[in-house]
Protein backbone atom coordinates (compact mmCIF):
# COMPACT_ATOMS: atom_id res chain seq x y z
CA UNK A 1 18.66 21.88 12.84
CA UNK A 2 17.98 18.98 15.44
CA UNK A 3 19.48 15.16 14.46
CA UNK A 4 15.83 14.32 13.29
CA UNK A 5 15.36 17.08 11.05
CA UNK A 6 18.39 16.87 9.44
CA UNK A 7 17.48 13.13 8.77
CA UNK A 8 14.11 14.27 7.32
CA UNK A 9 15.50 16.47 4.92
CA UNK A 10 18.31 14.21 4.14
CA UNK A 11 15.69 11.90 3.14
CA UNK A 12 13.44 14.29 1.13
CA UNK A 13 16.90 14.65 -1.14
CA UNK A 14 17.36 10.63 -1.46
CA UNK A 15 13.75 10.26 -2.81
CA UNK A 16 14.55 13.28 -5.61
CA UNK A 17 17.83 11.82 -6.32
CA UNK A 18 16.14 7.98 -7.21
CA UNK A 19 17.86 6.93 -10.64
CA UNK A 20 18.84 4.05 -12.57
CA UNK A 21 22.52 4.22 -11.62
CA UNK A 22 21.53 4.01 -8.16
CA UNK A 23 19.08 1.24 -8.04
CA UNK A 24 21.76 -0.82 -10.20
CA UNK A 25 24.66 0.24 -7.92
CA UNK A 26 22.70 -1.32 -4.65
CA UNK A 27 21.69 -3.98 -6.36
CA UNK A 28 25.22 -4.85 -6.46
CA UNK A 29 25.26 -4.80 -3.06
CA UNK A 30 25.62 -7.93 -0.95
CA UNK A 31 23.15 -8.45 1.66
CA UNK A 32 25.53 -9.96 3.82
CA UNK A 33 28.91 -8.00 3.67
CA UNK A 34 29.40 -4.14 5.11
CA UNK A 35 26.20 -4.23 5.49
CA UNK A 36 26.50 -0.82 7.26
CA UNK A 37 27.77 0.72 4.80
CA UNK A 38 24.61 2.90 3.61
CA UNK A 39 23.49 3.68 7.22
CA UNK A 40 27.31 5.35 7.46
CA UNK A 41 26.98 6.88 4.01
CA UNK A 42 23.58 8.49 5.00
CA UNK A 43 23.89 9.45 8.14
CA UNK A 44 27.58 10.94 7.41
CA UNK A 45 27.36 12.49 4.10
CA UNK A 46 23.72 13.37 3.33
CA UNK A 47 22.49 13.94 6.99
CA UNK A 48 25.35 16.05 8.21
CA UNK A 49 26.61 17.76 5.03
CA UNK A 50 24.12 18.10 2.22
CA UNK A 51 21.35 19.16 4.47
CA UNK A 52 23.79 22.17 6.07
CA UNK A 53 23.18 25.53 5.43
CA UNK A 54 25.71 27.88 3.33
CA UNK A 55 25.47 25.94 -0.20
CA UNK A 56 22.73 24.92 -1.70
CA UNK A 57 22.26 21.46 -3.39
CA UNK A 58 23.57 22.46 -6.89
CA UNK A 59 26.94 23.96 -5.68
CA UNK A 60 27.47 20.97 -3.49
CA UNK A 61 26.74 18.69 -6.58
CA UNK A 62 29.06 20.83 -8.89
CA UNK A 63 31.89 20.85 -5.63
CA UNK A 64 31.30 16.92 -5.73
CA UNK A 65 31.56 16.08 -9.41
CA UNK A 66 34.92 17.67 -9.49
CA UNK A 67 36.32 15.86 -6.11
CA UNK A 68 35.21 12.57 -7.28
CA UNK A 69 36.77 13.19 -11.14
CA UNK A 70 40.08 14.52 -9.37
CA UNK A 71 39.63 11.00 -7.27
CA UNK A 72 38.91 8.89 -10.03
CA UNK A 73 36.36 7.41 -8.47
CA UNK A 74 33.69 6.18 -11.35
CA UNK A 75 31.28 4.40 -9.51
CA UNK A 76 30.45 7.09 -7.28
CA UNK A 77 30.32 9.21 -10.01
CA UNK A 78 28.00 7.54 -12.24
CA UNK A 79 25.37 7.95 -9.14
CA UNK A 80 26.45 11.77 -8.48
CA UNK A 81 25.96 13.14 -12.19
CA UNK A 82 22.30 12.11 -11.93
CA UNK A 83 21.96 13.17 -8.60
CA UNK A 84 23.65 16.98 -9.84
CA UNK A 85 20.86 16.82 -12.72
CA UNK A 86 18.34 16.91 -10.28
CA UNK A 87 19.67 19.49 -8.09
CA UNK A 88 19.60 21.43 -11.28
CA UNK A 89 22.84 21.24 -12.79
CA UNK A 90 22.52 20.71 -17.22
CA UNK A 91 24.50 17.47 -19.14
CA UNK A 92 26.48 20.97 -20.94
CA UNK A 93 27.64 22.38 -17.15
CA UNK A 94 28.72 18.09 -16.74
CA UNK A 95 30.99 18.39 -19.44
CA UNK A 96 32.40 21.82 -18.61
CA UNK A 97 33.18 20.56 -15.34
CA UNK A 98 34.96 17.33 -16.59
CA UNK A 99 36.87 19.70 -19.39
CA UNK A 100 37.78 21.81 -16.36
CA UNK A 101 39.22 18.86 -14.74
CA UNK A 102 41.81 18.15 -17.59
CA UNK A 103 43.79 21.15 -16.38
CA UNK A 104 43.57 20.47 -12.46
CA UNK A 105 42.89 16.40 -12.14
CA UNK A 106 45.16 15.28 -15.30
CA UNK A 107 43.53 14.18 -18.99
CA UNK A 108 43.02 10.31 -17.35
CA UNK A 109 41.14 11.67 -14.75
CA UNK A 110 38.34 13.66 -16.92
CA UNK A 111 38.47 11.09 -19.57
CA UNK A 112 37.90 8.56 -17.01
CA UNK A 113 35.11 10.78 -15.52
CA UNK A 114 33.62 11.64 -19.47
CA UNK A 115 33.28 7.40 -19.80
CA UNK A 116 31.53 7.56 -16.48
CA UNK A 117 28.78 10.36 -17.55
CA UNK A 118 28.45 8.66 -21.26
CA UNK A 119 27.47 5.44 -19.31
CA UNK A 120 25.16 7.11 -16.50
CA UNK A 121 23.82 9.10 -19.37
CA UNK A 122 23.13 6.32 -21.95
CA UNK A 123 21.26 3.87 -18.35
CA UNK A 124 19.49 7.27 -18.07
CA UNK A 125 18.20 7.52 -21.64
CA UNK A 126 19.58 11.19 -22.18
CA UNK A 127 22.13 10.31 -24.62
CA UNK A 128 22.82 8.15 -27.15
């Protein structure tokens, strides 16, 4: 796959992955400080990895929800879990992965990453 079609297809996935956590999380954004920092994301992590052959866009999603519980790291996750419910993943798989993470990230971490989902869920409308 050359540069420019892996750019293409990276950007096919963005415009699937549009949600509410994501609109609110770059409008958070400052215009005027690391400015670069969505070029790098996009042209490092969706260009060169999600658009690579060998897993499809589901199993990556399900690979990152549990790196990013074991990480802690809530912001990115409130984007990812609506970004693995459109590569097909269900809100029931969600919470089997974060109960999976209580044995192999620590309790803090999947409770941490179960406040993330209830608040990407609720901006989403698919809980209450």
């Amino acid at each position: 796959m050359t540069d420019e079609e892996r750019t293409q297809a990276a950007q096919a996935l963005f415009a699937k992955w549009t949600s509410k956590a994501m609109t609110e999380l770059q409008a958070t954004q400052s215009p005027s400080f690391a400015t670069e920092m969505g070029k790098l994301a996009f042209d490092n992590v969706f260009a060169k990895l999600w658009v690579r052959p060998g897993l499809d866009v589901r199993s990556r999603s399900l690979v990152t929800l549990g790196i990013l519980i074991a990480l802690r790291a809530t912001d990115e996750l409130e984007v990812h879990f609506p970004i693995a419910l459109a590569n097909g993943c269900t809100i029931q798989e969600i919470e089997e992965i974060i109960y999976q993470a209580t044995a192999y990230a620590g309790f803090p971490a999947a409770n941490a990453a179960r406040a993330a989902a209830t608040r990407s869920f609720r901006m989403q409308g698919l809980i209450d």
